[in-house]
Protein backbone atom coordinates (compact mmCIF):
# COMPACT_ATOMS: atom_id res chain seq x y z
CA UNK A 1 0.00 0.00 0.00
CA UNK A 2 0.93 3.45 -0.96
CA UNK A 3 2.50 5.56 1.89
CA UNK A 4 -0.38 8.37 2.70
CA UNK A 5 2.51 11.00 0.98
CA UNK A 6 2.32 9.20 -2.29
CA UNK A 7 -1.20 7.68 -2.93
CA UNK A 8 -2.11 5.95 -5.77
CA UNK A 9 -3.99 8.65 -7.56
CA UNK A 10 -3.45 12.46 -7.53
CA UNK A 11 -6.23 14.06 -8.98
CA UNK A 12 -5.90 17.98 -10.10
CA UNK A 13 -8.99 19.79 -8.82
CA UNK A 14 -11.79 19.32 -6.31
CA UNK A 15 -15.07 20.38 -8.71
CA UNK A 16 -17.34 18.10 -10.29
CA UNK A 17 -15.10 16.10 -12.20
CA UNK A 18 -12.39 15.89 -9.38
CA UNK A 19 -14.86 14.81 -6.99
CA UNK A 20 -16.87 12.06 -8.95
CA UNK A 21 -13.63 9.97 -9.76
CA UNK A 22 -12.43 10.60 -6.04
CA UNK A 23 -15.63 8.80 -5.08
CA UNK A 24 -15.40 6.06 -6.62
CA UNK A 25 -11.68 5.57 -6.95
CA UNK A 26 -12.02 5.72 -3.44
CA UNK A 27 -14.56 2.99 -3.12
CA UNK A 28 -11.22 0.12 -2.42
CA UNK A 29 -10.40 1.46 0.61
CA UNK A 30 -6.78 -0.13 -0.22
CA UNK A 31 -6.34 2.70 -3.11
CA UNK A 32 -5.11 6.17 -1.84
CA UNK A 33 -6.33 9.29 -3.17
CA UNK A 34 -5.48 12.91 -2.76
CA UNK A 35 -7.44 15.78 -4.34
CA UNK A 36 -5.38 18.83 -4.78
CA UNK A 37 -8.01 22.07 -4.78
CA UNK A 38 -6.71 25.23 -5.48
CA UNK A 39 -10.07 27.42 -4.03
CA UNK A 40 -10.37 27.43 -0.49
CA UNK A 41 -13.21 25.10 1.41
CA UNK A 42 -16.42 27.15 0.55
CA UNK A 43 -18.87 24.06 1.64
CA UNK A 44 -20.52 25.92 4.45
CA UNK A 45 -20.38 29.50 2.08
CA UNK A 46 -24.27 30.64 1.86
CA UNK A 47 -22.61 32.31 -1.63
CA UNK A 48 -22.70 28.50 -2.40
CA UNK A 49 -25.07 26.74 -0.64
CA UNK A 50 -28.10 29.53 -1.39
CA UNK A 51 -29.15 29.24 -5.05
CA UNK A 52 -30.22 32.59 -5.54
CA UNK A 53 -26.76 34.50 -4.63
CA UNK A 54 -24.38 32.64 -6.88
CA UNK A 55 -24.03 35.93 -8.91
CA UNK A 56 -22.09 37.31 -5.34
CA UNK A 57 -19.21 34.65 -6.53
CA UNK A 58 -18.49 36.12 -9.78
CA UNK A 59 -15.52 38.22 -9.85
CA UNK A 60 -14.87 36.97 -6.43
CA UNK A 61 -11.62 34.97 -5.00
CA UNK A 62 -13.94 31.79 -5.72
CA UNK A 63 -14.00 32.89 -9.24
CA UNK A 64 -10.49 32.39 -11.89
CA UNK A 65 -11.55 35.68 -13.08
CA UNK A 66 -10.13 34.43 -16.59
CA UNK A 67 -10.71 37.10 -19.38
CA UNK A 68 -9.52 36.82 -23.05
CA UNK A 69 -8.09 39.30 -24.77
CA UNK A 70 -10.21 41.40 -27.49
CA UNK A 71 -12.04 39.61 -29.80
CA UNK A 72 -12.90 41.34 -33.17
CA UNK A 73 -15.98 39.19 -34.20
CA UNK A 74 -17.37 40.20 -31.32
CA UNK A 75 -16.76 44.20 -31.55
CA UNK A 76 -13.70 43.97 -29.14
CA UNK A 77 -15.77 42.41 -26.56
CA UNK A 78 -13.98 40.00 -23.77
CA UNK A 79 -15.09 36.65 -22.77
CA UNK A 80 -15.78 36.19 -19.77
CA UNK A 81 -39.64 16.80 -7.48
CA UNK A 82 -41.72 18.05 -9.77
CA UNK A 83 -43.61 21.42 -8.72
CA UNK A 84 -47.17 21.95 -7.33
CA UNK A 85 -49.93 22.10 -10.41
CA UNK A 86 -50.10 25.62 -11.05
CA UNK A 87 -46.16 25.79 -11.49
CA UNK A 88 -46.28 23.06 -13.82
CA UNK A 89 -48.39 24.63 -15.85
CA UNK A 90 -46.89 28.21 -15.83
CA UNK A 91 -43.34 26.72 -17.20
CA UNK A 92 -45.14 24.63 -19.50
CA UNK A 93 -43.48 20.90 -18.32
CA UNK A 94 -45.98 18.34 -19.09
CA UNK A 95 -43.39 16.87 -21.37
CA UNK A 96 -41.96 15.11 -18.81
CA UNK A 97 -41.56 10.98 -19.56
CA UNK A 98 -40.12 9.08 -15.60
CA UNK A 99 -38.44 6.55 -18.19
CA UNK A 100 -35.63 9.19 -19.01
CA UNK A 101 -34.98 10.33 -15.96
CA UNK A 102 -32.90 9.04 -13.19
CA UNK A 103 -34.24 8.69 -9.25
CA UNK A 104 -31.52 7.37 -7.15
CA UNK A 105 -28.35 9.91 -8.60
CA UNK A 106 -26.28 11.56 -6.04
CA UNK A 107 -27.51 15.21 -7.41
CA UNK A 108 -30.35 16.20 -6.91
CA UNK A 109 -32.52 18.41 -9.06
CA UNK A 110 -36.25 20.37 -8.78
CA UNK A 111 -38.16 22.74 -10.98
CA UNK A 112 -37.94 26.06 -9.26
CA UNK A 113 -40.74 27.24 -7.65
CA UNK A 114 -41.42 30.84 -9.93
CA UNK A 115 -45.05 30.94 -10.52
CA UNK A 116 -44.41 34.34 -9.24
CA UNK A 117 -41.99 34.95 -11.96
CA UNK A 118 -43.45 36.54 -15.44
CA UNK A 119 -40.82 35.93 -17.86
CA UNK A 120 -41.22 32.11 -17.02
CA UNK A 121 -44.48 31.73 -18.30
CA UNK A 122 -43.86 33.96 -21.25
CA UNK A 123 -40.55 32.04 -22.19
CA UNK A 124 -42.74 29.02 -22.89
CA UNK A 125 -45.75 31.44 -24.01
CA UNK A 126 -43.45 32.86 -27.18
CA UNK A 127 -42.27 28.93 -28.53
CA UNK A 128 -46.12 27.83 -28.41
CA UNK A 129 -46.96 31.11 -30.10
CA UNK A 130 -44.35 29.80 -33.09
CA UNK A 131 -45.27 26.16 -33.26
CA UNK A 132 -41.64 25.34 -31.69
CA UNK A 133 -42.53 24.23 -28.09
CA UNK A 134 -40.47 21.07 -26.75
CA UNK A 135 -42.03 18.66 -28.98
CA UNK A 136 -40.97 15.07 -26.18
CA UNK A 137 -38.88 14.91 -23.22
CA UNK A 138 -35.77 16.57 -24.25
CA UNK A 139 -34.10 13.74 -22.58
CA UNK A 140 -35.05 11.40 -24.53
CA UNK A 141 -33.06 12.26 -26.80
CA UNK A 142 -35.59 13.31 -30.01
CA UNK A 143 -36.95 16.69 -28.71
CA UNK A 144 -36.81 19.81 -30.82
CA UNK A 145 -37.97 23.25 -29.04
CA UNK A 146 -37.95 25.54 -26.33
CA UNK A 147 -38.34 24.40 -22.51
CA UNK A 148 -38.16 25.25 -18.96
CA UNK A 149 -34.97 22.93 -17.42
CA UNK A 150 -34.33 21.60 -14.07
CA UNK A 151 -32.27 23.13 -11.34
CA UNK A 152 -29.47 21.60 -9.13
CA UNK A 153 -31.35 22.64 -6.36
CA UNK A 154 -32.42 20.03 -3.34
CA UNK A 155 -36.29 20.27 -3.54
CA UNK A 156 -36.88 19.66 0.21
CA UNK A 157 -33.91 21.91 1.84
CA UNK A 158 -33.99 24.63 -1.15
CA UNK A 159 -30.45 24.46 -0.92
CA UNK A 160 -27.82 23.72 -3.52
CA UNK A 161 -26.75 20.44 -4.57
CA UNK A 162 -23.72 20.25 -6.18
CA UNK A 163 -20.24 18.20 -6.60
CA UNK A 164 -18.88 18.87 -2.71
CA UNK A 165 -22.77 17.83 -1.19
CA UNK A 166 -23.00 15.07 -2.77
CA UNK A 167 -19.45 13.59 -3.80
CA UNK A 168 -17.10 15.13 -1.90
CA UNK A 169 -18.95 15.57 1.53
CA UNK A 170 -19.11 11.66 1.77
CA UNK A 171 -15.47 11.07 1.28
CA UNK A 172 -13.85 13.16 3.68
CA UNK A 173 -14.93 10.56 6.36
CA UNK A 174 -12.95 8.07 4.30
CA UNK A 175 -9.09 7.30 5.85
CA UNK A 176 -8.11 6.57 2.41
CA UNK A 177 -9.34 10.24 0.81
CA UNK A 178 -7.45 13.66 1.74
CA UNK A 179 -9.35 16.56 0.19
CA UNK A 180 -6.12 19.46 -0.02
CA UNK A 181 -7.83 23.09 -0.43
CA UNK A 182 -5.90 26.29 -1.21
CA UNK A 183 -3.08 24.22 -2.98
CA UNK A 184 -2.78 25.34 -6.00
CA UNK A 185 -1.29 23.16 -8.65
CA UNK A 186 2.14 25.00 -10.60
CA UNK A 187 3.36 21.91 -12.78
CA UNK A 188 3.40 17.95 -13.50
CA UNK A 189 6.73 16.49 -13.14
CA UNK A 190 7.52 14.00 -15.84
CA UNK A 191 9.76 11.61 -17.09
CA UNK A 192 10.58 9.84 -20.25
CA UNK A 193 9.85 6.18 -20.51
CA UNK A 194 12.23 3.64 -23.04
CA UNK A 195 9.79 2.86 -25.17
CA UNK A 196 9.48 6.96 -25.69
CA UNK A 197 5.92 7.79 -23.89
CA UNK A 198 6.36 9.85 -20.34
CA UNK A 199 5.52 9.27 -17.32
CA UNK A 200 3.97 11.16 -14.56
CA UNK A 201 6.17 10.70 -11.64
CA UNK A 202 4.73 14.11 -9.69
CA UNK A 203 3.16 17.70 -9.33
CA UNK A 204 4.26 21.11 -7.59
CA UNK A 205 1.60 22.45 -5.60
CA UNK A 206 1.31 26.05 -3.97
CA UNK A 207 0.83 25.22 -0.33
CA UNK A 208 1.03 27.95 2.34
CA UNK A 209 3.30 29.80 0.54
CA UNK A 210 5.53 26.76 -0.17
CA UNK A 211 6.00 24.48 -3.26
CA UNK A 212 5.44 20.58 -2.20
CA UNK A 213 5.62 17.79 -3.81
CA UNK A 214 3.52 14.91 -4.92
CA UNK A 215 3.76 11.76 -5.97
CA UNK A 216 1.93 9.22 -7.28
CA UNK A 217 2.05 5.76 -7.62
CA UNK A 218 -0.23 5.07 -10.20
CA UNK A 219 -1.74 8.30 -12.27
CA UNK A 220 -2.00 12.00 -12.25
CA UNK A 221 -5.49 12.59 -12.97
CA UNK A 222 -6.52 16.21 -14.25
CA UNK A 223 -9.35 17.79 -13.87
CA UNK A 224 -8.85 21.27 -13.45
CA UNK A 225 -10.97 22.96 -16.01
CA UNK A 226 -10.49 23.95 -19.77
CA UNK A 227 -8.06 26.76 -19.62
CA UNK A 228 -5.81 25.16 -16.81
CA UNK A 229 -5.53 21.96 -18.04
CA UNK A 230 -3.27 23.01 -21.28
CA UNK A 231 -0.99 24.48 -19.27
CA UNK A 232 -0.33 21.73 -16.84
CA UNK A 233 0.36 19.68 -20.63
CA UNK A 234 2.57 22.17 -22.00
CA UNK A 235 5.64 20.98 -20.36
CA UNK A 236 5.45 17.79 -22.16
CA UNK A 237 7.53 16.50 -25.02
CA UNK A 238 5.39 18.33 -28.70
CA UNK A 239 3.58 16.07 -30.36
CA UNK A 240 3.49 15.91 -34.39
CA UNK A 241 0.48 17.26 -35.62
CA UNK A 242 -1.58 20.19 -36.56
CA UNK A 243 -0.14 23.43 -36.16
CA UNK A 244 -2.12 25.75 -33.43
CA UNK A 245 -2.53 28.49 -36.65
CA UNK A 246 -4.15 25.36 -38.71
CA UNK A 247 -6.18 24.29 -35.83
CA UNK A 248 -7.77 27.00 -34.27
CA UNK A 249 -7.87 29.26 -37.51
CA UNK A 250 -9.67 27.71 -40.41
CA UNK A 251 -13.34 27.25 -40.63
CA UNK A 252 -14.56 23.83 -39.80
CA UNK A 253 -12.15 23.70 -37.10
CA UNK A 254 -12.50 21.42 -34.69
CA UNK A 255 -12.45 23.79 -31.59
CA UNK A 256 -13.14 27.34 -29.87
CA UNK A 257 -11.96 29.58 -33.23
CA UNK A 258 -12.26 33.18 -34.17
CA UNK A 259 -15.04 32.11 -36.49
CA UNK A 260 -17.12 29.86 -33.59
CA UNK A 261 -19.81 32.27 -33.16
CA UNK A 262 -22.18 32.95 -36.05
CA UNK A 263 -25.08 35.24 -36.60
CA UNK A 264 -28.17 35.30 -38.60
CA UNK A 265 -28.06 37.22 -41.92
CA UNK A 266 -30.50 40.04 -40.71
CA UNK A 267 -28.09 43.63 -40.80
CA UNK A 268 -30.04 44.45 -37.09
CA UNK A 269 -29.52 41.06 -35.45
CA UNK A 270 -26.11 41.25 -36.68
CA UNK A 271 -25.39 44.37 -35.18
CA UNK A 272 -27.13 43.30 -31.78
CA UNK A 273 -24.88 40.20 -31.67
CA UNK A 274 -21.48 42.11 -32.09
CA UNK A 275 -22.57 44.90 -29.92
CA UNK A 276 -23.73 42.77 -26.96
CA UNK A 277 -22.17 39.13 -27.11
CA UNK A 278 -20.37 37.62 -24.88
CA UNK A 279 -19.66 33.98 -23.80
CA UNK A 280 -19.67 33.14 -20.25
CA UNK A 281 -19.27 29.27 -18.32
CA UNK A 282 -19.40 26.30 -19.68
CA UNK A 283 -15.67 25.68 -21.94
CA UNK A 284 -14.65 22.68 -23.02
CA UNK A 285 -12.70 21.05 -25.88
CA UNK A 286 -9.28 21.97 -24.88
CA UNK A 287 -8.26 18.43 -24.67
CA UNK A 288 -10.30 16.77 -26.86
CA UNK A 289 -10.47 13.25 -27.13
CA UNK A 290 -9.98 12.86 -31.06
CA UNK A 291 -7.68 10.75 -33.38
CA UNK A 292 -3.47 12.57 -32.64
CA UNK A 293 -3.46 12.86 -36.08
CA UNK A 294 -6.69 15.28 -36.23
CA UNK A 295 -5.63 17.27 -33.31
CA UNK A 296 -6.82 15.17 -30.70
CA UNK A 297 -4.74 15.10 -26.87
CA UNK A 298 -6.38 12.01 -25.37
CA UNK A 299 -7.65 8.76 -26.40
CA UNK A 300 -10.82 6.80 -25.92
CA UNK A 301 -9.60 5.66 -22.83
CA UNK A 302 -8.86 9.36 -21.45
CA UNK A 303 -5.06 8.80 -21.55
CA UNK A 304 -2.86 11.90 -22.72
CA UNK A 305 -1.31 10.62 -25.75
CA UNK A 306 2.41 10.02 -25.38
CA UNK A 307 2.10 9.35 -21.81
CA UNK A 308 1.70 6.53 -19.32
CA UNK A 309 -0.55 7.69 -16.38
CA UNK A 310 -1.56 11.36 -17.05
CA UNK A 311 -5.69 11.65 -17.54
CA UNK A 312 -8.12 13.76 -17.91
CA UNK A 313 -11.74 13.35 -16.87
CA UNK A 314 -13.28 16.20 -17.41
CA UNK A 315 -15.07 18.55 -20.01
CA UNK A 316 -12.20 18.82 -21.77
CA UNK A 317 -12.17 15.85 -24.11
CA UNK A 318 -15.80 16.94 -25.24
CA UNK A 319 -14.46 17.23 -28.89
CA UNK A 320 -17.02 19.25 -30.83
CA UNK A 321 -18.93 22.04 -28.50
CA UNK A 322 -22.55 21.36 -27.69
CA UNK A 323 -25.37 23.40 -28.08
CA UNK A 324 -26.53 23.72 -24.59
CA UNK A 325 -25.37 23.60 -21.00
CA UNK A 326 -22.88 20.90 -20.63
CA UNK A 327 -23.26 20.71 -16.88
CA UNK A 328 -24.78 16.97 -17.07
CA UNK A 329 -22.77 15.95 -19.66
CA UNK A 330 -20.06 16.84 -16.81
CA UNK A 331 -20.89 14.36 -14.66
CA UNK A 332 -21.48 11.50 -17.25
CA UNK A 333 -17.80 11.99 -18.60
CA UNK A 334 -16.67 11.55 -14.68
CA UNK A 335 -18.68 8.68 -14.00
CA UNK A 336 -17.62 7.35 -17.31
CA UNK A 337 -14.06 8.14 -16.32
CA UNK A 338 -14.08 6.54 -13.14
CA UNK A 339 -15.27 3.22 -15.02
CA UNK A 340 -12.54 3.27 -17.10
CA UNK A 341 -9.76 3.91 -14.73
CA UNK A 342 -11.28 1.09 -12.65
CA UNK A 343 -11.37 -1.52 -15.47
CA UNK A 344 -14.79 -1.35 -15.57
C-alpha cells in the first residue's frame, strides 16, 4: 500500500469532475487518493449553498476571473420533485416521460418554484406562439424546441446540490481520501519512458506559501478545467500534428476559433450580436479526445497521448462544443471516467 505522501492517484482539482472519480476511486479502501483544490473550502459558504446568490461569486476569489483578450468578431468584446400544479403549468413541463430520468443519482434536481416569476411563463408562451414548443422529453433524446430545465437545487432543503454535497462531503470521512484546499497546482513532473511515452512521476503544488511535492504511484489525474488543463500539458515533449494556426484558424475547425460564433443574416440582429455578445461558463474542448493525427490530446480511454498515467476526466475531451449547457454531460464523462480507470 501506498505511503499516505504518495497515494495511488493524484487528482488535479476538487469540482465536479475531481470529486466524482475521487468517489469512486475511493470505493477500495486499499487505493489512496489525494485531491489537490486550489479554491479554499467554501462548503458551508451561503454564496454557495443559497441558489439565488451565486451571482455574489463572480468576480470573487472563488471565481479564476479568466478574461480573453479582445475579440474582433465580437466588436472587441472580452469573454468572460416536480412542482405543485399551477407551477407546472406556468413553465409549461408536461413533457416530462419518468423513463428518461434518473431517481436514485447523487444530485439532486427540482423545478424552481417561480409561478411568481413573469418571464417564465412567457418564455414558454413565445415557442407555443411559433409552433416550436419542446415537442418530447428533451431527454429522450428526439426533442426539438424551447423548454423550462431543471435546477441543481435540493427540492426539500432549497439548498444547492452540487459536486462537494453530494461527492465530496461523503469522502472526507474516508481514511483513504485527503481533500487538499488552497493548494494550487504549478506543474506535473515528468519523465521519459524507453519505449518513448512519459511518465507522470509528480506535481508542484502552492501550499502555504511553499512548493510541495507529490507523488503518485499510479496516475496523475486532471481535472482542473479547460483553460488550466493546457498548461499543466505544456511541459510535455510536442507532439506531431496540426499546427495551433491550422487548428484553431480555419473554418470547420475542430475547436473554440475566431469564427465559432455565427449570426443570422439580418443587418439588425447582426449588429445586436457584435454589440452585446459575450460567452460566459461552460468551456470545453481543450483536450479533446480525437484521433493525434486530427488534433486530438487524449484517447478513448482518457489517456494523454504520449504518456503513461496522465488523464483527464473532465469537459475537456468533449471534442465538438454542444449546443446547450454541458453541466450533465459533466458528470457522465466523470462517472464514465471513473469506469474506465477502474477496469470497468
Amino acid at each position: 500500500m501506498p505511503s499516505p505522501t504518495s497515494p495511488d492517484y493524484i487528482i488535479i482539482s476538487g469540482g465536479a469532475s475531481g470529486l466524482v472519480v475521487a468517489r469512486h476511486l475511493s470505493e477500495n479502501p486499499d487505493v489512496q487518493v489525494w485531491v489537490l483544490e486550489a479554491g479554499k473550502d467554501l462548503s458551508v459558504d451561503p454564496r454557495v449553498n443559497i441558489p439565488a446568490l451565486w451571482t455574489s461569486l463572480v468576480g470573487s476569489d472563488a471565481d479564476w476571473q479568466y478574461k480573453s483578450v479582445s475579440q474582433p468578431g465580437l466588436g472587441g468584446h472580452t469573454l468572460i420533485l416536480l412542482p405543485d400544479q399551477a407551477t407546472l403549468e406556468h413553465v409549461g413541463i408536461d413533457w416530462i416521460n419518468d423513463e428518461h430520468r434518473g431517481t436514485s443519482g447523487p444530485i439532486k434536481v427540482s423545478f424552481p418554484d417561480i409561478i411568481q416569476d413573469p418571464l417564465c411563463k412567457a418564455w414558454i408562451d413565445a415557442f407555443r406562439g411559433l409552433g416550436k414548443v419542446t415537442t418530447a422529453d428533451p431527454f429522450s433524446g428526439n426533442s426539438i424546441g424551447g423548454y423550462s430545465n431543471t435546477a441543481t437545487v435540493d427540492p426539500e432543503t432549497k439548498i444547492r446540490s452540487y459536486a462537494n454535497s453530494s461527492y465530496g462531503a461523503p469522502i472526507r470521512r474516508r481514511p483513504n481520501v485527503r481533500i487538499l484546499t488552497e493548494a494550487k497546482v504549478q506543474r506535473t513532473l515528468f519523465t521519459k519512458t524507453r519505449d518513448g511515452t512519459v511518465k507522470a512521476t509528480g506535481v508542484h503544488a502552492l501550499v502555504e506559501g511553499k512548493t510541495e511535492t507529490f507523488t503518485p504511484t499510479k496516475e496523475v489525474i486532471l481535472a482542473s478545467g479547460v483553460f488550466n488543463i493546457p498548461k499543466l500539458l505544456d511541459r510535455l515533449p510536442r507532439v506531431k500534428g496540426p499546427k495551433d494556426s491550422e487548428y484553431y484558424n480555419t473554418p470547420g475547425g475542430k475547436r473554440n476559433h475566431p469564427d465559432a460564433i455565427r449570426v443570422g443574416d439580418l443587418d439588425g440582429a447582426k449588429k445586436y450580436v457584435l454589440d452585446t455578445a459575450t460567452t460566459a461558463y461552460h468551456g470545453c474542448g481543450s483536450a479533446a479526445m480525437m484521433p493525434r493525427e486530427k488534433g486530438g490530446v487524449v484517447n478513448p480511454k482518457l489517456v494523454v497521448y504520449g504518456t503513461k498515467n496522465i488523464r483527464v476526466v473532465n469537459a475537456n475531451v468533449i471534442p465538438l462544443i454542444p449546443r446547450g449547457n454541458i453541466f450533465s454531460s459533466v458528470y457522465a464523462v466523470a462517472e464514465k471516467a471513473a469506469g474506465i480507470i477502474k477496469g470497468h
